[in-house]
C-alpha atoms as a PDB file:
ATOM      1  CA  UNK A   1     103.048 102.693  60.768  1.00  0.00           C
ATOM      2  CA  UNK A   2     101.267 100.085  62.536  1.00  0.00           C
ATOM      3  CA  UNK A   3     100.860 100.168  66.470  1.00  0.00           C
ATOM      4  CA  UNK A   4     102.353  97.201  69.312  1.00  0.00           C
ATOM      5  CA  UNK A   5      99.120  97.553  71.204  1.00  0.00           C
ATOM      6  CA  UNK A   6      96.085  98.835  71.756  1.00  0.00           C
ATOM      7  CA  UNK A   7      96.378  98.709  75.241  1.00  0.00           C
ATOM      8  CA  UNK A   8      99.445  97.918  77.590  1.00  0.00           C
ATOM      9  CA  UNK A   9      98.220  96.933  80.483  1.00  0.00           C
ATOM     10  CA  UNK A  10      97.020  93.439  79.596  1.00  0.00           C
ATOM     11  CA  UNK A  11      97.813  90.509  77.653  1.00  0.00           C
ATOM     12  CA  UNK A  12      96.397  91.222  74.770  1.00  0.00           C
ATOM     13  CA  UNK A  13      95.404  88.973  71.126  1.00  0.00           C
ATOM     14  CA  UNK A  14      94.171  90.202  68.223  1.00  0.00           C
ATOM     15  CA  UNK A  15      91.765  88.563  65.525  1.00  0.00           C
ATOM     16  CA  UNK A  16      90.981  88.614  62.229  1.00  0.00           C
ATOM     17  CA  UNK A  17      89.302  86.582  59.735  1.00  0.00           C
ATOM     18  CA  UNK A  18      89.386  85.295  56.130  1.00  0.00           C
ATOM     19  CA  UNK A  19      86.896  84.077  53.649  1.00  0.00           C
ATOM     20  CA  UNK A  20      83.391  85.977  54.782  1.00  0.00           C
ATOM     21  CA  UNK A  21      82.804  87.147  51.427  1.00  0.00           C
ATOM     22  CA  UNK A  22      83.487  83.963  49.295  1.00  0.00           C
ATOM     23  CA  UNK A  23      81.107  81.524  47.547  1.00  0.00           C
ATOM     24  CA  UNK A  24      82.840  77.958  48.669  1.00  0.00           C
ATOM     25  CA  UNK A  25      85.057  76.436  50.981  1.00  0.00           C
ATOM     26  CA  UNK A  26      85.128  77.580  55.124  1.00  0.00           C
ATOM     27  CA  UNK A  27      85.771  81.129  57.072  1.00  0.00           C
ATOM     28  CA  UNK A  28      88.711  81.261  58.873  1.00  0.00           C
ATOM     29  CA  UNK A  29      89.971  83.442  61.828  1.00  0.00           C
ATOM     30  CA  UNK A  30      93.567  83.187  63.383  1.00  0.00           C
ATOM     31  CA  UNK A  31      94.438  84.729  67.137  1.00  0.00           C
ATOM     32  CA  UNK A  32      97.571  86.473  67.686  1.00  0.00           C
ATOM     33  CA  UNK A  33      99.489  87.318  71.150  1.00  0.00           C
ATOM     34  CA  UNK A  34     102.457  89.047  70.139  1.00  0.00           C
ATOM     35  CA  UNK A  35     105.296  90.442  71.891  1.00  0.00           C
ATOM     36  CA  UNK A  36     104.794  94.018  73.744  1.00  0.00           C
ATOM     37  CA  UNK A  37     107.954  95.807  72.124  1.00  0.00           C
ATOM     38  CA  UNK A  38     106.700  93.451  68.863  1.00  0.00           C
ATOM     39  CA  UNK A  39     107.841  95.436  65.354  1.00  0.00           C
ATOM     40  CA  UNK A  40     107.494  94.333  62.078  1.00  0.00           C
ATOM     41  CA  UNK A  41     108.996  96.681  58.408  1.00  0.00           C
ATOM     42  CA  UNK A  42     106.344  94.390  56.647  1.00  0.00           C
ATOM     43  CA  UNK A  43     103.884  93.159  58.142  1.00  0.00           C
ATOM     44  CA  UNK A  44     100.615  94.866  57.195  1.00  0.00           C
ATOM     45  CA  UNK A  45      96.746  94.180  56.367  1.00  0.00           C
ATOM     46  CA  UNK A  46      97.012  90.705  54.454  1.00  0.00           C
ATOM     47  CA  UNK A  47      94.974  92.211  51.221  1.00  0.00           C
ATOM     48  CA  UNK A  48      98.125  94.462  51.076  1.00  0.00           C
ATOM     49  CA  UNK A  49     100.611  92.170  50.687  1.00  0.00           C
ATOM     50  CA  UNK A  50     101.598  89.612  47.683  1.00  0.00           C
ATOM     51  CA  UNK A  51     101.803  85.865  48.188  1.00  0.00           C
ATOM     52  CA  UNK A  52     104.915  85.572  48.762  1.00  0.00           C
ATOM     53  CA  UNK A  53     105.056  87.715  51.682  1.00  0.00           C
ATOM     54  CA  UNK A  54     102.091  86.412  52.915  1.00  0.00           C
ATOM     55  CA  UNK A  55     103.706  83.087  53.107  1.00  0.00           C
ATOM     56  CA  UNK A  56     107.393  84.919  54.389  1.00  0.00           C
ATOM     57  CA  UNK A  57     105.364  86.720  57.380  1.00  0.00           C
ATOM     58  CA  UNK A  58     103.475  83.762  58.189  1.00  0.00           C
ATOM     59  CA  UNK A  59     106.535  81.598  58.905  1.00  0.00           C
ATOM     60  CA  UNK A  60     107.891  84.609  61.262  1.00  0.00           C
ATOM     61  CA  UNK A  61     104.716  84.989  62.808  1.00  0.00           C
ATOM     62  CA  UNK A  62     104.830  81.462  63.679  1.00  0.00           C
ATOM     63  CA  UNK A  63     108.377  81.549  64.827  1.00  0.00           C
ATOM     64  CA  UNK A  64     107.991  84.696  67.055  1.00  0.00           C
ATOM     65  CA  UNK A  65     104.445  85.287  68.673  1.00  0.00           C
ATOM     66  CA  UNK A  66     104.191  84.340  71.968  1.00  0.00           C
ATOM     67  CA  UNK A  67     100.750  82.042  70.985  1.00  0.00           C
ATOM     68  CA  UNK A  68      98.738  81.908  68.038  1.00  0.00           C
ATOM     69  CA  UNK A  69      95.942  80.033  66.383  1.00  0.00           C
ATOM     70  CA  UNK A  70      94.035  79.196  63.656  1.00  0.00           C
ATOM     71  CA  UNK A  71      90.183  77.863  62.864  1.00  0.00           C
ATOM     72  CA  UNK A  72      87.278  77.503  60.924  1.00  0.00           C
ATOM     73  CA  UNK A  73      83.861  77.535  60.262  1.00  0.00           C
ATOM     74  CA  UNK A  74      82.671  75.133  57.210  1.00  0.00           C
ATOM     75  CA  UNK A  75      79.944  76.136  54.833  1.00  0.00           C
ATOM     76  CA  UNK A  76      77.045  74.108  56.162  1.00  0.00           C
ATOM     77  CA  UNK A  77      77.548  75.897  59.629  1.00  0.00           C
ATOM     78  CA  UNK A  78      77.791  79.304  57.687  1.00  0.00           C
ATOM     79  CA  UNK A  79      74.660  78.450  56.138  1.00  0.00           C
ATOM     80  CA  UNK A  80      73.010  77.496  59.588  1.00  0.00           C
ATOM     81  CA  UNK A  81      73.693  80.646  61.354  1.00  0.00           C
ATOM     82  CA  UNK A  82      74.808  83.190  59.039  1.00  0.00           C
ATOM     83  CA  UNK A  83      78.947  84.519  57.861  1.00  0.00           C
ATOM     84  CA  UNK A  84      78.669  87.173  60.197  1.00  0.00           C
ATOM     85  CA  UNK A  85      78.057  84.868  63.139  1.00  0.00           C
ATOM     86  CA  UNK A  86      79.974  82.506  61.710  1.00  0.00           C
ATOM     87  CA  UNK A  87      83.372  84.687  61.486  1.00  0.00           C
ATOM     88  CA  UNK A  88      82.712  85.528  65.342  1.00  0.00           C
ATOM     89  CA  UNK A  89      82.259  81.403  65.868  1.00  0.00           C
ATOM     90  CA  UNK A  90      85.475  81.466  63.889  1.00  0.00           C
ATOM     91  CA  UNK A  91      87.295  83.892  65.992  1.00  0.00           C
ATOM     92  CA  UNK A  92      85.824  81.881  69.544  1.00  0.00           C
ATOM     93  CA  UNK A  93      87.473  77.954  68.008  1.00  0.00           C
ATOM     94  CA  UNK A  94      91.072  80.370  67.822  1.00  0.00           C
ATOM     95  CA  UNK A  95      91.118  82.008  70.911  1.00  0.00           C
ATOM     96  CA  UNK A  96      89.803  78.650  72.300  1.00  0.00           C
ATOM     97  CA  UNK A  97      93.227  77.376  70.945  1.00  0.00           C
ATOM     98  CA  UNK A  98      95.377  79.621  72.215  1.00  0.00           C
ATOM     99  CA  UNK A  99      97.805  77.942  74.988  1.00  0.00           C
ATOM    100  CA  UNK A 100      97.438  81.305  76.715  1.00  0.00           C
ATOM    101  CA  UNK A 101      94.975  82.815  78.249  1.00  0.00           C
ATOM    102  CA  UNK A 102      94.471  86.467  76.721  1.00  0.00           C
ATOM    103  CA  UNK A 103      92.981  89.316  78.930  1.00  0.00           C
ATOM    104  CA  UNK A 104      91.911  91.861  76.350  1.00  0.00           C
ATOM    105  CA  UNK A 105      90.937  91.081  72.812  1.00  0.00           C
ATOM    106  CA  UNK A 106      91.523  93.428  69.528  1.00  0.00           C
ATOM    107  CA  UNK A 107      89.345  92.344  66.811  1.00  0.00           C
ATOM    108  CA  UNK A 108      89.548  93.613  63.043  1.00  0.00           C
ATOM    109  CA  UNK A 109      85.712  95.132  62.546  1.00  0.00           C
ATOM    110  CA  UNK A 110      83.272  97.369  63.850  1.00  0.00           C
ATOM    111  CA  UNK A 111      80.883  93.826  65.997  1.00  0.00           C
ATOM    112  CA  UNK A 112      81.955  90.965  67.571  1.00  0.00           C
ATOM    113  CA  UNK A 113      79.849  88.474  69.839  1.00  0.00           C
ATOM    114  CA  UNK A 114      81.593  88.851  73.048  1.00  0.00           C
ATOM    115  CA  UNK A 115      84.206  86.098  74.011  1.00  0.00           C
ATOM    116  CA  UNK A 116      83.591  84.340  77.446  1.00  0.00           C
ATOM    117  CA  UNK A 117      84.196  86.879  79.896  1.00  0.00           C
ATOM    118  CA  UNK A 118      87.545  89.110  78.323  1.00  0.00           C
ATOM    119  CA  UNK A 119      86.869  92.442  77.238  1.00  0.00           C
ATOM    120  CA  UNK A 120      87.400  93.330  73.666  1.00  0.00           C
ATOM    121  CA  UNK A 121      87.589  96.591  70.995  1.00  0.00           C
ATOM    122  CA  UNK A 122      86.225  96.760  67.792  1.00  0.00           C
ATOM    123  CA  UNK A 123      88.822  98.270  65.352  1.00  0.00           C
ATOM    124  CA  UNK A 124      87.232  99.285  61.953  1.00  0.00           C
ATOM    125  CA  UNK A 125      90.203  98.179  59.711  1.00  0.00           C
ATOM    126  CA  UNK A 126      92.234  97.095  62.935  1.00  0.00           C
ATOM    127  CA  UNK A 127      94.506  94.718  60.466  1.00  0.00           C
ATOM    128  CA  UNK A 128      95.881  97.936  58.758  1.00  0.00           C
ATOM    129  CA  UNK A 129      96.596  99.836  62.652  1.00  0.00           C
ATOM    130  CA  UNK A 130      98.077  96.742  64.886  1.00  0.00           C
ATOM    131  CA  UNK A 131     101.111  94.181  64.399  1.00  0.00           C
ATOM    132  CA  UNK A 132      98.339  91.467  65.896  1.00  0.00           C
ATOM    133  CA  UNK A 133      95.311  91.899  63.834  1.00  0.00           C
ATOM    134  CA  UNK A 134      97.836  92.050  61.083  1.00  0.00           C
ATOM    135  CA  UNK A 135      99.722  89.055  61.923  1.00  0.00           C
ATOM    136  CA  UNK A 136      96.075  87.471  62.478  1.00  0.00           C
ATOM    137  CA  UNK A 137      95.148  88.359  58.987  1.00  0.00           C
ATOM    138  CA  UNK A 138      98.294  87.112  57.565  1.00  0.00           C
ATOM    139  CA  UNK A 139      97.516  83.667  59.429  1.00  0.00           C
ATOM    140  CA  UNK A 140      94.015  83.272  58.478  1.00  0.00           C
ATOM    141  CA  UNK A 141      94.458  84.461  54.544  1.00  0.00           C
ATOM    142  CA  UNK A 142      97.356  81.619  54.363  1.00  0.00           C
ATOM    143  CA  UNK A 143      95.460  78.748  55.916  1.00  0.00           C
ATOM    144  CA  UNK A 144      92.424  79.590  54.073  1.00  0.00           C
ATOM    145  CA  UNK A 145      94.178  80.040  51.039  1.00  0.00           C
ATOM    146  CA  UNK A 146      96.188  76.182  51.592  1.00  0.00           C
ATOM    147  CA  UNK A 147      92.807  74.767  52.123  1.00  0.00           C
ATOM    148  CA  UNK A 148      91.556  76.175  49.401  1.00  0.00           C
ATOM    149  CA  UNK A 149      94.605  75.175  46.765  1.00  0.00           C
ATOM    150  CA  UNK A 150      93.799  71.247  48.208  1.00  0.00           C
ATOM    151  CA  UNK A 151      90.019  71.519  47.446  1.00  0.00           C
ATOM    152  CA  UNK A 152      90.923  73.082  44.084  1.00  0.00           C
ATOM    153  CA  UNK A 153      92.127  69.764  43.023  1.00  0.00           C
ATOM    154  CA  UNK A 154      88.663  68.065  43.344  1.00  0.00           C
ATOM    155  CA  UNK A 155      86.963  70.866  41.814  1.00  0.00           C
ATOM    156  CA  UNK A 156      89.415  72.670  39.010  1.00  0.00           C
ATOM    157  CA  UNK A 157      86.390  73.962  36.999  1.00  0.00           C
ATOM    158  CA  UNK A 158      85.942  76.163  39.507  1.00  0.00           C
ATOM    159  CA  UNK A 159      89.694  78.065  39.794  1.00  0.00           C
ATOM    160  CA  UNK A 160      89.750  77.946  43.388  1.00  0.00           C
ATOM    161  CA  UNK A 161      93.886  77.497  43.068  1.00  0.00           C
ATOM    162  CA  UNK A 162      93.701  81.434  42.074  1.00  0.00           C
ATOM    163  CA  UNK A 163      90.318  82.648  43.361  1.00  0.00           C
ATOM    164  CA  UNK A 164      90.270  81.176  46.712  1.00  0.00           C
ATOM    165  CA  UNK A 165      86.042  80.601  46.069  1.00  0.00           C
ATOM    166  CA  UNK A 166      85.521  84.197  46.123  1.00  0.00           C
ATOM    167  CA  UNK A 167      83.402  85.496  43.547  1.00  0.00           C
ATOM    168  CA  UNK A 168      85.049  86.169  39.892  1.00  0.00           C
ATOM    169  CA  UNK A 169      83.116  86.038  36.910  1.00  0.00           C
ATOM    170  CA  UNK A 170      84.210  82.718  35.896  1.00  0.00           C
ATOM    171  CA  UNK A 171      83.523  81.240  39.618  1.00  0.00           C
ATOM    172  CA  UNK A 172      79.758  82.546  38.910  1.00  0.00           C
ATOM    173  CA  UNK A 173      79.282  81.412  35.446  1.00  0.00           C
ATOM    174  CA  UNK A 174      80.509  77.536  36.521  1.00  0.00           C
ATOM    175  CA  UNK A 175      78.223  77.448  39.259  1.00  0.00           C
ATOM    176  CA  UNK A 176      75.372  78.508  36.921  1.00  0.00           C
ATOM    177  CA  UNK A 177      76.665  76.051  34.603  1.00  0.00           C
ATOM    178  CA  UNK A 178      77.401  73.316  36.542  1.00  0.00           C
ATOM    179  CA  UNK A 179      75.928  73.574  40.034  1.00  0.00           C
ATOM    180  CA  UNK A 180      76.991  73.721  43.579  1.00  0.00           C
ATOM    181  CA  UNK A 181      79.743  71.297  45.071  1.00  0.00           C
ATOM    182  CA  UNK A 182      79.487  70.110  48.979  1.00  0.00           C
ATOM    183  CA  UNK A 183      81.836  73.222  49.625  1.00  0.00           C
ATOM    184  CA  UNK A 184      79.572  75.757  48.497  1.00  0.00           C
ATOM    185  CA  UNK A 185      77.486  78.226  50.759  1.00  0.00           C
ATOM    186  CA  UNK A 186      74.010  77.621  49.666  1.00  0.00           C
ATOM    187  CA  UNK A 187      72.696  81.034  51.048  1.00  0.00           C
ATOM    188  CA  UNK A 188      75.282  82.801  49.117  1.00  0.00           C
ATOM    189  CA  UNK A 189      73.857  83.885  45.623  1.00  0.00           C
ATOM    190  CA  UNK A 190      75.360  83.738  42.592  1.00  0.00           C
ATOM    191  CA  UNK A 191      73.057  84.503  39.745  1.00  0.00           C
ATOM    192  CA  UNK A 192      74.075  88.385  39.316  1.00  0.00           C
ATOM    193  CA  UNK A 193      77.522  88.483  38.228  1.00  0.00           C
ATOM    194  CA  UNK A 194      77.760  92.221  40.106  1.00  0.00           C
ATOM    195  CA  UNK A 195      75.542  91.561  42.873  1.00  0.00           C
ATOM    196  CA  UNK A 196      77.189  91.999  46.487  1.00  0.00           C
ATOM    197  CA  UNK A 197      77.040  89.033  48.720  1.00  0.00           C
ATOM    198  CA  UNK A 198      77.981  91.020  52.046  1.00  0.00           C
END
């Protein structure tokens, strides 16, 4: 059962992100203030979730959180200062968004670069223990996933519309076939089919 809060005494957001371990397209990262007494039956860690409620929770998320936002970090800025920067940078553009203020921050992961002057915890696997790293992770999977689906239709030789640019087989084997596209990372390599990229 997943947790309201972390913390009760301020207004707090939680973040998550989606795409640091794929071969093309952006990271993105999604803030989420939701409700104290907030309770959801499904809403869970987006990797455990299908599509379709993915796209169901997203809409509800959107309907019922008191502020949220999404961004995103392209590839050429990933491969400037790194994913794992990059996700934090990711994380900043969202709360930056956010038509409230938060005063505490939850973020899914065990670093984050700290954000202006709000205090934050580190949650290892935070998206599977609180509604707003959840709902965060619901928010950034979709987006990414939408962007990805529209950049699919330049590039179909690479199955983006069902691997989102994370690395399958097949996504490796095109771009040793064929090459990069302007929405690959360049630092990420792709030459060993079972080599980890993290």
């Amino acid at each position: 059962m997943l947790l309201a809060r972390y913390q009760y005494d301020l207004l707090e957001a939680g973040c998550d992100e989606a795409g640091r371990g794929c071969l093309a397209g952006p990271v993105f990262a999604a803030a989420v203030i939701l409700a104290h007494d907030f309770d959801h039956y499904l809403l869970n860690d987006s990797k455990q979730l299908n599509e379709a409620d993915r796209y169901q929770l997203r809409t509800e998320i959107e309907q019922t959180a008191i502020a949220y936002a999404v961004a995103s970090v392209d590839n050429f800025e990933i491969d400037e200062i790194n994913i794992l920067n990059a996700s934090f940078l990711a994380m900043h553009r969202a709360l930056d968004l956010l038509h409230l203020k938060p005063e505490f921050l939850i973020i899914d992961g065990n670093r984050f670069n700290k954000y202006k002057t709000i205090p934050h915890a580190c949650i290892v696997e935070g998206d599977g223990k609180y509604f707003s790293i959840a709902a965060a992770s619901i928010l950034a999977k979709t987006y990414r996933d939408d962007y990805m689906k529209q950049i699919a239709l330049e590039h179909p030789e690479y199955d983006w519309h069902t691997n989102k640019g994370y690395p399958t087989i097949k996504h490796r084997e095109t771009v040793m076939k064929i090459g990069y596209t302007p929405y690959h990372r360049r630092t990420f390599r792709v030459s060993d089919p079972q080599l980890s990229i993290f």
